[in-house]
C-alpha atoms as a PDB file:
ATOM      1  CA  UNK A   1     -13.725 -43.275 -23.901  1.00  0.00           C
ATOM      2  CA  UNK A   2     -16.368 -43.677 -21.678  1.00  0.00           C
ATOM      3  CA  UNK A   3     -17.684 -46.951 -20.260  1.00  0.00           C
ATOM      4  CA  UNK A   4     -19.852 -48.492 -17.866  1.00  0.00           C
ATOM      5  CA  UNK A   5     -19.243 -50.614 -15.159  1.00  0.00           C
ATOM      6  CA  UNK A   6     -20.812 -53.688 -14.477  1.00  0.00           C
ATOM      7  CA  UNK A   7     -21.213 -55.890 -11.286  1.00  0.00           C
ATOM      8  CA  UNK A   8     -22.478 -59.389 -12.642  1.00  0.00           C
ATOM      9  CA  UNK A   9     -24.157 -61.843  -9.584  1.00  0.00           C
ATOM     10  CA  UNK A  10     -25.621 -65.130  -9.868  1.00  0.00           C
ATOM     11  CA  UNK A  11     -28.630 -65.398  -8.284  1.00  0.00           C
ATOM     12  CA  UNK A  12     -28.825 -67.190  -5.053  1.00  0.00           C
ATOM     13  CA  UNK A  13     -29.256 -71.023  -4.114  1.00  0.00           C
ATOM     14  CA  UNK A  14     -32.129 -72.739  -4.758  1.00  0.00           C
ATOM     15  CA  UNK A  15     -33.829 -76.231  -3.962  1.00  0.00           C
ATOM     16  CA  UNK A  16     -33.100 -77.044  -7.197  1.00  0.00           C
ATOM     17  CA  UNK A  17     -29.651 -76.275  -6.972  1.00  0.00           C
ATOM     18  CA  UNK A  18     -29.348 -78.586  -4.031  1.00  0.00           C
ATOM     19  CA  UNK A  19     -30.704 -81.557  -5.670  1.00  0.00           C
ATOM     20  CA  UNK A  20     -28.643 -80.935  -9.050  1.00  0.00           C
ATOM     21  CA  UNK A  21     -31.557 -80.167 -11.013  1.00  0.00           C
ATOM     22  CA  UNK A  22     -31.536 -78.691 -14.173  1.00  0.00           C
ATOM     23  CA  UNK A  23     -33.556 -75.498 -14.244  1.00  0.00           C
ATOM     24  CA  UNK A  24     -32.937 -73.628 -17.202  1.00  0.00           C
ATOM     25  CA  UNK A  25     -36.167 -71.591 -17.490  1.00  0.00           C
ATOM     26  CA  UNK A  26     -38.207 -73.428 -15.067  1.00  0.00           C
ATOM     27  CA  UNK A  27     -39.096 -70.528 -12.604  1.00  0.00           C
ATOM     28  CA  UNK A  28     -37.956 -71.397  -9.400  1.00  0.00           C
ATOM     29  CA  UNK A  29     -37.842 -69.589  -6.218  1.00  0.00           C
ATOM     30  CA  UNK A  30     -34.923 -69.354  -4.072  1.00  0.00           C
ATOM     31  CA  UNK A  31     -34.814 -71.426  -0.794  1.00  0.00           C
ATOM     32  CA  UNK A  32     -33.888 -70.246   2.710  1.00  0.00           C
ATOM     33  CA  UNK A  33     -30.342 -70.409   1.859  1.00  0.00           C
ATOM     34  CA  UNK A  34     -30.754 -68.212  -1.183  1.00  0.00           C
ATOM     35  CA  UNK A  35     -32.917 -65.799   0.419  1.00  0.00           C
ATOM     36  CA  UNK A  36     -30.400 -65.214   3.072  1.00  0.00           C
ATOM     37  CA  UNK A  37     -27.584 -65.067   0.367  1.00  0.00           C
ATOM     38  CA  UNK A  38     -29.740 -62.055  -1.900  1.00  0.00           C
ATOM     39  CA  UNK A  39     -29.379 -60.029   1.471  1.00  0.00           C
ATOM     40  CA  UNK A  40     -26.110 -60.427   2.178  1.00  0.00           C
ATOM     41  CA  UNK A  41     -25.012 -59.522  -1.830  1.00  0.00           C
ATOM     42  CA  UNK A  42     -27.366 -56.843  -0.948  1.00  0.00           C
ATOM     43  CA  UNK A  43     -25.741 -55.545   1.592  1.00  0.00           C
ATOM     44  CA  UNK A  44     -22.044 -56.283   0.256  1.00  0.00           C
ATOM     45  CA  UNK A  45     -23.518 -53.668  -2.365  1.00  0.00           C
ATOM     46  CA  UNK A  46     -25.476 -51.350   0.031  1.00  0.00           C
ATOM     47  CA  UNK A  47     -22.179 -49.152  -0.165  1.00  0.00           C
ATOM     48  CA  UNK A  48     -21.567 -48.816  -3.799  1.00  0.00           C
ATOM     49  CA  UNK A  49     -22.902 -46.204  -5.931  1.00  0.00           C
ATOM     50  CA  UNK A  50     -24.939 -48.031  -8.217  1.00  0.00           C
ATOM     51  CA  UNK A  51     -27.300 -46.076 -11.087  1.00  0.00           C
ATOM     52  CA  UNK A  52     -29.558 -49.408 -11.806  1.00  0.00           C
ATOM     53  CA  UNK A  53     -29.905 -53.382 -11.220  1.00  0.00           C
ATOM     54  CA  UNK A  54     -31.204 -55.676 -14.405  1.00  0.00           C
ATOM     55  CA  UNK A  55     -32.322 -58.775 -13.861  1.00  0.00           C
ATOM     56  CA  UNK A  56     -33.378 -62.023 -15.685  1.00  0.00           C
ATOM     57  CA  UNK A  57     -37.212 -61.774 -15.182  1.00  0.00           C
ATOM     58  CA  UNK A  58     -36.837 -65.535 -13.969  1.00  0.00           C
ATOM     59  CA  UNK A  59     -37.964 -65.527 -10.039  1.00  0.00           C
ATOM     60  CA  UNK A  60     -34.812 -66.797  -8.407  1.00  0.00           C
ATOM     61  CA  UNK A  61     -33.004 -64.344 -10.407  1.00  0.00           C
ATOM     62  CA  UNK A  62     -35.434 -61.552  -9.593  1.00  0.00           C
ATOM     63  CA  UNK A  63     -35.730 -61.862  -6.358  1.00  0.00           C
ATOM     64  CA  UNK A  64     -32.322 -61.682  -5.682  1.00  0.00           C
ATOM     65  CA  UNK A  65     -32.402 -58.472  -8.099  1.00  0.00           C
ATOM     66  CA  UNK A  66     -34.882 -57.088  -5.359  1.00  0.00           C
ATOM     67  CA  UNK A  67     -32.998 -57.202  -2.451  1.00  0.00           C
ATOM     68  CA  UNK A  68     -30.004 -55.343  -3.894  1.00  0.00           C
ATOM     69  CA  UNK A  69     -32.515 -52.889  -5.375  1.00  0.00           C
ATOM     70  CA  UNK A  70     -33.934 -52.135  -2.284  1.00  0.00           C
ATOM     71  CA  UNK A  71     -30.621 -51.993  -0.157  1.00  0.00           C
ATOM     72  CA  UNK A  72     -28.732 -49.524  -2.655  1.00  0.00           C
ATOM     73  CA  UNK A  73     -32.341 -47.705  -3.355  1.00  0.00           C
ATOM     74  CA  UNK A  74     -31.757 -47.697  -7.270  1.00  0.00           C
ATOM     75  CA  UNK A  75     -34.427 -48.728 -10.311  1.00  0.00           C
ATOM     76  CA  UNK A  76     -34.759 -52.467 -10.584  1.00  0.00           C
ATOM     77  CA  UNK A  77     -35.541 -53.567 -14.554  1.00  0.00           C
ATOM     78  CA  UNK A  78     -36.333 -57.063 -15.823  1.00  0.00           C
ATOM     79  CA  UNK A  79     -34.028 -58.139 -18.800  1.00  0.00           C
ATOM     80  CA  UNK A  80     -35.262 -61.604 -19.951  1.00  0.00           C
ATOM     81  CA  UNK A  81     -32.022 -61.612 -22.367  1.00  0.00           C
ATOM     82  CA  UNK A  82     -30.379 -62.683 -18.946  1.00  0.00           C
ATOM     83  CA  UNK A  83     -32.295 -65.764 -18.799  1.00  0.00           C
ATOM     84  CA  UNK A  84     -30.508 -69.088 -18.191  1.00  0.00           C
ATOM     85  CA  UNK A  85     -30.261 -71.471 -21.217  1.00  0.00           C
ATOM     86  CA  UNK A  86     -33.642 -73.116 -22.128  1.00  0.00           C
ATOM     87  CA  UNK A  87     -32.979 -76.898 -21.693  1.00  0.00           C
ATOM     88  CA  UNK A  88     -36.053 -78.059 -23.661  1.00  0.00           C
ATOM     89  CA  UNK A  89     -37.062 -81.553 -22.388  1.00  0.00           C
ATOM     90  CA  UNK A  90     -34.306 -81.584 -20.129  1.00  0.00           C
ATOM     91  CA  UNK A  91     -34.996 -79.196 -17.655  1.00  0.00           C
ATOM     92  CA  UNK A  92     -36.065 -80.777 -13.784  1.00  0.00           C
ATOM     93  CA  UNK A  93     -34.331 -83.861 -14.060  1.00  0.00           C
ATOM     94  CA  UNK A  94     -30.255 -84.566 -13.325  1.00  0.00           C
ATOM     95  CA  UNK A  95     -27.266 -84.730 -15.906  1.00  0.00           C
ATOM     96  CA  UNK A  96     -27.150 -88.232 -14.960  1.00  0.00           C
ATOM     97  CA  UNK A  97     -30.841 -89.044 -16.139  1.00  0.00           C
ATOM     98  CA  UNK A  98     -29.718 -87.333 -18.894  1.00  0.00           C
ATOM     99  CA  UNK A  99     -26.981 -89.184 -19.685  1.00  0.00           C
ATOM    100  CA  UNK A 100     -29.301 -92.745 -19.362  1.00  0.00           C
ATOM    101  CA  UNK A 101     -31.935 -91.426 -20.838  1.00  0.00           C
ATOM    102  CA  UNK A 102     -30.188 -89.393 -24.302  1.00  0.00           C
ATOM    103  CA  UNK A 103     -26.667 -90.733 -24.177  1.00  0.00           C
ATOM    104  CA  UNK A 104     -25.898 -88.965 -27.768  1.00  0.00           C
ATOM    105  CA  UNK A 105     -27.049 -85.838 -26.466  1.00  0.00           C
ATOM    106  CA  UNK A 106     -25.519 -85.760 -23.242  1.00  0.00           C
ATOM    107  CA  UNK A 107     -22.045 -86.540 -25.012  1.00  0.00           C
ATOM    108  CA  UNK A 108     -22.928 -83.366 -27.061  1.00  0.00           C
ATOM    109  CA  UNK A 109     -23.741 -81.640 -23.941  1.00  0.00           C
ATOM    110  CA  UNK A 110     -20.841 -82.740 -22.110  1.00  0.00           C
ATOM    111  CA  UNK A 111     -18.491 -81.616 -25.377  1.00  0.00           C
ATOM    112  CA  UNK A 112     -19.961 -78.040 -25.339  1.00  0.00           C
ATOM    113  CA  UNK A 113     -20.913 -78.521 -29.033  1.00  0.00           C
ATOM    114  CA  UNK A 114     -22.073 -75.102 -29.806  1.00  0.00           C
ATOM    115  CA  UNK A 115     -24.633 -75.810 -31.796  1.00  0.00           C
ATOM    116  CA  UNK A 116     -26.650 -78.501 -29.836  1.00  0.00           C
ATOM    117  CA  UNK A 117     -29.857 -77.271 -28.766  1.00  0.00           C
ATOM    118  CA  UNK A 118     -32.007 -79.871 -26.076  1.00  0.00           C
ATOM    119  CA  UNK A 119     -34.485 -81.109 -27.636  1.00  0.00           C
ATOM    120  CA  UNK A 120     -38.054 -79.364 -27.366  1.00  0.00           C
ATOM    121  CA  UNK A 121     -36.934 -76.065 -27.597  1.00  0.00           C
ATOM    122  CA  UNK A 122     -33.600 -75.999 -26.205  1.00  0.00           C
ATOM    123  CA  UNK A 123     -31.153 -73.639 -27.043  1.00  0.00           C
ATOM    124  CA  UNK A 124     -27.484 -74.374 -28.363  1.00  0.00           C
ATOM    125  CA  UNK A 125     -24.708 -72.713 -26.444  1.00  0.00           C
ATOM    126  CA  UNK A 126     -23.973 -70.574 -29.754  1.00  0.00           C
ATOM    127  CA  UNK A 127     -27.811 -68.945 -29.515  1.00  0.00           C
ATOM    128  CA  UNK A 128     -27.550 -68.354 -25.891  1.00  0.00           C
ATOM    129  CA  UNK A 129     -24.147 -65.973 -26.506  1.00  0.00           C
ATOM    130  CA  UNK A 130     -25.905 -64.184 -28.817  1.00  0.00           C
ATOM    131  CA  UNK A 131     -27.939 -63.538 -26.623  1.00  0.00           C
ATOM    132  CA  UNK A 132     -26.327 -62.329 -23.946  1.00  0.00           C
ATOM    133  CA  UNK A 133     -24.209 -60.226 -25.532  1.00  0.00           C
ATOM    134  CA  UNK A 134     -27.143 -58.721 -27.405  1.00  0.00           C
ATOM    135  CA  UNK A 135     -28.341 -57.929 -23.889  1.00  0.00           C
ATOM    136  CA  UNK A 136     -25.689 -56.565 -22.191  1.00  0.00           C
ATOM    137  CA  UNK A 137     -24.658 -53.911 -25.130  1.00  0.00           C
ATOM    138  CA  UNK A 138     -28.294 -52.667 -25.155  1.00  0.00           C
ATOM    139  CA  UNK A 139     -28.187 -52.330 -21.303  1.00  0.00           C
ATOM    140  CA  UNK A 140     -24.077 -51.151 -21.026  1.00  0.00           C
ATOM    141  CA  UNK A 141     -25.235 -48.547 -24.127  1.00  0.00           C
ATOM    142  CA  UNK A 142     -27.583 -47.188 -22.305  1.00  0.00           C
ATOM    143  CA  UNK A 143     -26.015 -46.596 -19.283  1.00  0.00           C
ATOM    144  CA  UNK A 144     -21.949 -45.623 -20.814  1.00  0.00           C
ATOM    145  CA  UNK A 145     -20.524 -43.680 -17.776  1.00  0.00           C
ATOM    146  CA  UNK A 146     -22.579 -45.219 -14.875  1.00  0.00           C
ATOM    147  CA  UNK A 147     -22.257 -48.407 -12.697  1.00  0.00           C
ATOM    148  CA  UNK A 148     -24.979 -51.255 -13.013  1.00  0.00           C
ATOM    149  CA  UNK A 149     -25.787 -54.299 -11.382  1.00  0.00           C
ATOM    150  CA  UNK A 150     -26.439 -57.469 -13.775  1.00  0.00           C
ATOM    151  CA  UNK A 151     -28.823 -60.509 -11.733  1.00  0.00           C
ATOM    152  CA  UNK A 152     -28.629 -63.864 -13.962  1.00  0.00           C
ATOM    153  CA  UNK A 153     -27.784 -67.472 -14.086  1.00  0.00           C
ATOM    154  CA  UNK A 154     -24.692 -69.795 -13.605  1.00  0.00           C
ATOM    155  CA  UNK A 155     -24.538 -70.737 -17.571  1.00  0.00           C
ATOM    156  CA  UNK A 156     -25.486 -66.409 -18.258  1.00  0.00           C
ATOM    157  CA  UNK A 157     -22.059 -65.445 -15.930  1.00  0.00           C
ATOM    158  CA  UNK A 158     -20.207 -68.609 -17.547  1.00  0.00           C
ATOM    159  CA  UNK A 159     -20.491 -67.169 -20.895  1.00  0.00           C
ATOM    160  CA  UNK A 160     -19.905 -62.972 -19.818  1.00  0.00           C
ATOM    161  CA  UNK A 161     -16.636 -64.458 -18.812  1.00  0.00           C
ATOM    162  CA  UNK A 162     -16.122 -65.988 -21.957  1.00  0.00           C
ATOM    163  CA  UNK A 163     -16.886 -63.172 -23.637  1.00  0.00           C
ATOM    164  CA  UNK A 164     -14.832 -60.738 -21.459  1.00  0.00           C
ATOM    165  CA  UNK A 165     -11.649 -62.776 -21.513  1.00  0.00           C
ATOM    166  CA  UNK A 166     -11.963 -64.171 -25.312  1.00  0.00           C
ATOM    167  CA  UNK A 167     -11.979 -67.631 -24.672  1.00  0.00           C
ATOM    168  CA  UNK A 168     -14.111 -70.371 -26.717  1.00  0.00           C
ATOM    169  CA  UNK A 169     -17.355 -71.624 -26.242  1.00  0.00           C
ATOM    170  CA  UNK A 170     -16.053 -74.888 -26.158  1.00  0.00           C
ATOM    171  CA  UNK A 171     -12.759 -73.998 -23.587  1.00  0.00           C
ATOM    172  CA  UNK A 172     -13.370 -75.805 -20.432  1.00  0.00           C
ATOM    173  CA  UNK A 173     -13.883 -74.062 -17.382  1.00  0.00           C
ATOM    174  CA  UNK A 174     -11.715 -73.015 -15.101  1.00  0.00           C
ATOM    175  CA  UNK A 175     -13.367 -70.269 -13.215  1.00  0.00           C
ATOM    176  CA  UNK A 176     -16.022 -70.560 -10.576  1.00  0.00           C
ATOM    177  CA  UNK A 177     -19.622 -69.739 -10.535  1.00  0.00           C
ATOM    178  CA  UNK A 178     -20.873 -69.768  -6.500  1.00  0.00           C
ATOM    179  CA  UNK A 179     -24.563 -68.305  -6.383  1.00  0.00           C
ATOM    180  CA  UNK A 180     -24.069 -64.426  -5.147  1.00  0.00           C
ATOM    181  CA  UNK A 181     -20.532 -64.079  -5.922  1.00  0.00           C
ATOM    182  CA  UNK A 182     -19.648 -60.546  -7.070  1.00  0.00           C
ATOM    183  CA  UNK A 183     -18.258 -60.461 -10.191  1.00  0.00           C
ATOM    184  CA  UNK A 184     -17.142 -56.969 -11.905  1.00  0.00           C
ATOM    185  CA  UNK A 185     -16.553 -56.104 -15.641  1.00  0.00           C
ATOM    186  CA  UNK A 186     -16.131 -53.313 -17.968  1.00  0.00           C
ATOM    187  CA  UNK A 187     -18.066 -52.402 -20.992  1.00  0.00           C
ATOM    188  CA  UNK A 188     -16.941 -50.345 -23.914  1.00  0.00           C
ATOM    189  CA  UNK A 189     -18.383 -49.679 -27.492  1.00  0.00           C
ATOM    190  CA  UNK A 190     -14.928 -50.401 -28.783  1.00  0.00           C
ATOM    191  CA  UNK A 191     -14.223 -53.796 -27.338  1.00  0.00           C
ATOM    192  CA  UNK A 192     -16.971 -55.028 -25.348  1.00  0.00           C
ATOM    193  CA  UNK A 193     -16.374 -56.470 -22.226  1.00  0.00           C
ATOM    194  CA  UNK A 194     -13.018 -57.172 -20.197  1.00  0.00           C
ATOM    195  CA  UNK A 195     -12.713 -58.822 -17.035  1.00  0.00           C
ATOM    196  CA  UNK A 196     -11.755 -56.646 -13.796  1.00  0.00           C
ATOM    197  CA  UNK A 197     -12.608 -59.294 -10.968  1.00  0.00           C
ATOM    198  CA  UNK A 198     -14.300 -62.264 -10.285  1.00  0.00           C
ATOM    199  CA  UNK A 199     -15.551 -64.956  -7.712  1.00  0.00           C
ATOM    200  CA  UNK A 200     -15.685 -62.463  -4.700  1.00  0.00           C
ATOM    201  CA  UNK A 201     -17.728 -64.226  -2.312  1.00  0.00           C
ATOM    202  CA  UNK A 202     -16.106 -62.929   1.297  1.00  0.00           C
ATOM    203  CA  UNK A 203     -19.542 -61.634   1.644  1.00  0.00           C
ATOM    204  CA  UNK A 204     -21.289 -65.076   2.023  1.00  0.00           C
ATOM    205  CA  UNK A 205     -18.947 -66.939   4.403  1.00  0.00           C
ATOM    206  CA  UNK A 206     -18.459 -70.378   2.552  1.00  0.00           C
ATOM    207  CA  UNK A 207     -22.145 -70.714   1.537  1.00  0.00           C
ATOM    208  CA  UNK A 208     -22.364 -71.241  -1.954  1.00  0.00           C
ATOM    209  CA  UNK A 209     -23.061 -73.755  -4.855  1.00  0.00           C
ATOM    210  CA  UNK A 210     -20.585 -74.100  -8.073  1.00  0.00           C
ATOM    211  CA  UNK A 211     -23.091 -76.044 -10.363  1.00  0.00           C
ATOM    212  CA  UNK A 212     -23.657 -74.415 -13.686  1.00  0.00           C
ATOM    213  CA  UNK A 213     -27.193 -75.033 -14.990  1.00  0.00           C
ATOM    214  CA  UNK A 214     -29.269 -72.373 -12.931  1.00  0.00           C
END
């Protein structure tokens, strides 16, 4: 059966990032640091044969799409069912002004309930799978056979390796999210995606952040 191969990065840091911010679909730009961290992913990649790179069309996420576009000379296409989670009302403060500020829904938060949404638009943890897996079978389809590149979010890879090794929404986490790790998975029509490595950031030397809400 044929299926296509997928490398899966977060995109790289960004002041946000630093300051613990949530950013959800605020479109921020990557810093210095994350700037430097697209070309090195870039040119971990540069040697790969790669048939396309997809990216969330948020900025931090597309310019980090960019670079590796450029370096492996392949089509670059924006996918906004990559996005991050929309965090409503939430999104540019901290957790912890969360937590003072909507106690009830932070504990929700905190619990992975899947189907809390933020208020003001937010989006509960059970819409956001939906749509990412809606996303990636359109894109994997597409491309059965050939080798892609996927450009997203910390909460975006948190939930393709839910979905590749089976576990809950509501497991806790035990696997790492650094911005520009490479991360590689397969896609089938039979049974989805399955996890063939993760975390790989040899690349980056050290540099990179583990928080989750990018």
């Amino acid at each position: 059966m044929q299926a296509a191969r997928i490398i899966a990065i977060r995109h790289g840091e960004t002041d946000w990032n630093v300051l613990g911010r949530i950013q959800g679909h605020t479109d921020i730009g990557l810093n210095p640091q994350g700037q430097a961290q697209a070309q090195q992913v870039a040119q971990a990649l540069a040697g790969e044969t790669l048939d396309a790179v997809y990216s969330s069309d948020l900025l931090r996420a597309w310019q980090t799409a960019q670079a590796i576009a450029t370096a492996a000379q392949v089509p670059l296409h924006a996918e906004p069912g990559l996005r991050e989670r929309c965090f409503g009302s939430f999104e540019g403060g901290s957790f912890a002004q969360v937590t003072e500020q909507h106690p009830e829904a932070a504990m929700l938060w905190r619990k992975r309930d899947p189907d809390f949404a933020p208020p003001a638009g937010g989006e509960s943890l059970r819409q956001m799978q939906a749509r990412i897996q809606a996303a990636v079978q359109r894109v994997a389809q597409a491309h059965l056979g050939g080798h892609l590149v996927l450009v997203a979010h910390g909460g975006v890879l948190d939930m393709l390796y839910r979905l590749a090794t089976r576990q809950d929404l509501q497991a806790p986490r035990t696997w790492s999210l650094p911005n520009a790790a490479i991360n590689r998975l397969l896609w089938t029509p039979d049974s989805g995606l399955a996890l063939v490595g993760w975390g790989d950031v040899q690349h980056l030397g050290g540099a990179a952040l583990q928080e989750s809400f990018s």
